[in-house]
C-alpha atoms as a PDB file:
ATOM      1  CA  UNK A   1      -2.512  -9.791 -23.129  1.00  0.00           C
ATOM      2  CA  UNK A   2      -2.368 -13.690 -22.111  1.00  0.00           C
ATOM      3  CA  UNK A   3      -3.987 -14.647 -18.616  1.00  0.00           C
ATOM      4  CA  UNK A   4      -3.406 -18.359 -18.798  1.00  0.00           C
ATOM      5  CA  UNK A   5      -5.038 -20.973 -16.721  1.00  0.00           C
ATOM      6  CA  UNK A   6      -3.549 -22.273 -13.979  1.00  0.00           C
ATOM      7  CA  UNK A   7      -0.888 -25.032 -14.558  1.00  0.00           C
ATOM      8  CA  UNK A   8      -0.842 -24.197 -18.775  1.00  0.00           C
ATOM      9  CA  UNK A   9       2.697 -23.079 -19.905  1.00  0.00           C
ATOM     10  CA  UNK A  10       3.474 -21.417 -22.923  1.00  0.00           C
ATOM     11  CA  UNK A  11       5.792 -18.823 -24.313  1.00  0.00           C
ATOM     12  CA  UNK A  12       5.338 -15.363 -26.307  1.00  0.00           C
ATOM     13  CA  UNK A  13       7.272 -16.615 -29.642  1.00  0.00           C
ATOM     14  CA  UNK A  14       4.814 -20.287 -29.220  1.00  0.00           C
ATOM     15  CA  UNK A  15       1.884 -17.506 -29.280  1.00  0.00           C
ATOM     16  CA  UNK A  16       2.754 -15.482 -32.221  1.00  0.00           C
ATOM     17  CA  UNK A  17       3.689 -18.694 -34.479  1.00  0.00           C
ATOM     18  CA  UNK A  18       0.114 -20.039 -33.239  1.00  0.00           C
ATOM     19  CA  UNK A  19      -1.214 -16.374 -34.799  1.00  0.00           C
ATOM     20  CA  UNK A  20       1.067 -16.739 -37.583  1.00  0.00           C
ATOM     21  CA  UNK A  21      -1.088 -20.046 -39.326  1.00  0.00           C
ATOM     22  CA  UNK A  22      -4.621 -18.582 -38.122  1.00  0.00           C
ATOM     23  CA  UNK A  23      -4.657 -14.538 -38.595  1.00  0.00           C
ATOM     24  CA  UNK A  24      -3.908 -11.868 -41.162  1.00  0.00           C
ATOM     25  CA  UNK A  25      -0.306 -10.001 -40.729  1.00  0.00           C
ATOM     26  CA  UNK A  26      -2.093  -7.297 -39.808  1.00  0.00           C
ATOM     27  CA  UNK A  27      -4.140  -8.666 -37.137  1.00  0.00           C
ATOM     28  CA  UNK A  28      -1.625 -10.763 -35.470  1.00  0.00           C
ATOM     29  CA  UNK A  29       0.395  -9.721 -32.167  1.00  0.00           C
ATOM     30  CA  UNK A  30       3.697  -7.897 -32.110  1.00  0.00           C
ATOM     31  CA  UNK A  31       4.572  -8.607 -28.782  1.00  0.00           C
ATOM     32  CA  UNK A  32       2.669 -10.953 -25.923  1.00  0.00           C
ATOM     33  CA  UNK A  33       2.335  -9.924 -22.121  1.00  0.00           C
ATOM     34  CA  UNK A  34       1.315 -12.403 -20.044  1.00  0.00           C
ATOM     35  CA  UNK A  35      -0.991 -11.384 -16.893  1.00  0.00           C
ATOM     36  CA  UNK A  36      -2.111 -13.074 -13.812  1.00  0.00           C
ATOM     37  CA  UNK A  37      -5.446 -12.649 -15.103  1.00  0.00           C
ATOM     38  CA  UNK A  38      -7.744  -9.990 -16.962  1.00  0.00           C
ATOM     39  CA  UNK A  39      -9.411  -7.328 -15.130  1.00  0.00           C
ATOM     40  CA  UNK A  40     -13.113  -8.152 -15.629  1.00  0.00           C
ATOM     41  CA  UNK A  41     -16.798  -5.693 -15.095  1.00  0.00           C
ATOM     42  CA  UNK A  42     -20.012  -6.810 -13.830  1.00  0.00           C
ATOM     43  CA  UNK A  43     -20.861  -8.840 -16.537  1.00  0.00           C
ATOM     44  CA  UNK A  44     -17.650 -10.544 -17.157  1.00  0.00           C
ATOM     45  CA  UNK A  45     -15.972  -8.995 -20.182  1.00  0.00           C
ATOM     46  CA  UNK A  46     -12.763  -7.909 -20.335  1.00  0.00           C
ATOM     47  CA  UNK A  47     -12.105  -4.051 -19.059  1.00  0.00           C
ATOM     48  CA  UNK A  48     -10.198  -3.090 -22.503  1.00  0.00           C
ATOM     49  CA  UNK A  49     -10.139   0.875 -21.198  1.00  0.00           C
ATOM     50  CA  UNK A  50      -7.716  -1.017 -18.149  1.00  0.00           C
ATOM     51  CA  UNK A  51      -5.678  -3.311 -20.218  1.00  0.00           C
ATOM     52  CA  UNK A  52      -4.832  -0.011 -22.455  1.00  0.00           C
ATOM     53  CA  UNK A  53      -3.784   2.208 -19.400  1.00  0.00           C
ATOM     54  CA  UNK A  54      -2.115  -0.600 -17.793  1.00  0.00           C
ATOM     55  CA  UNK A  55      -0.566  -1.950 -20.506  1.00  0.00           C
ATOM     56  CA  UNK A  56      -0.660  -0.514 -23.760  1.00  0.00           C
ATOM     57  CA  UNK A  57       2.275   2.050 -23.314  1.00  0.00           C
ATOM     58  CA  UNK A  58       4.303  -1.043 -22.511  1.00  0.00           C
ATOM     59  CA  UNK A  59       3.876  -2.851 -25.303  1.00  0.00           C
ATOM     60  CA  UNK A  60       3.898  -0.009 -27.818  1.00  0.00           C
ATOM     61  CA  UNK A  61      -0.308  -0.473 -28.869  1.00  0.00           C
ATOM     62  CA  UNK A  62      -1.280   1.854 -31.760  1.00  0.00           C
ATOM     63  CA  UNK A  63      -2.886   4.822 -30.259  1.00  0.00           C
ATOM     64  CA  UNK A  64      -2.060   4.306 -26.444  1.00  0.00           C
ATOM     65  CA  UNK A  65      -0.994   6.453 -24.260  1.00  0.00           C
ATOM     66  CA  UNK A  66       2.336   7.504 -23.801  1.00  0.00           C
END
């Protein structure tokens, strides 16, 4: 997931050959979904447990639900 700032551009393939340089093959994205913005708790973080239920069945996320 990608919430990007307001005004930025950018586009999946520009995000995976920015991974490609900086990460292990194994850590780096498969696929990129961009998002209005990232559902946040109290205390700021990210709500993972959302992103995976609203997302991860989309983009085909090791172990999320079907």
């Amino acid at each position: 997931m990608v919430a990007l700032r307001p005004g930025a551009r950018c586009t999946a393939d520009g995000v995976i050959a920015y991974c490609q340089g900086r990460m292990t093959h194994f850590k780096r994205p498969a696929s990129v979904v961009f998002v209005e913005a990232l559902p946040k708790g109290g205390t700021g973080k990210a709500l993972k447990t959302a992103l995976r239920s609203r997302y991860g069945g989309a983009v085909g996320v090791a172990g999320a639900p079907s």
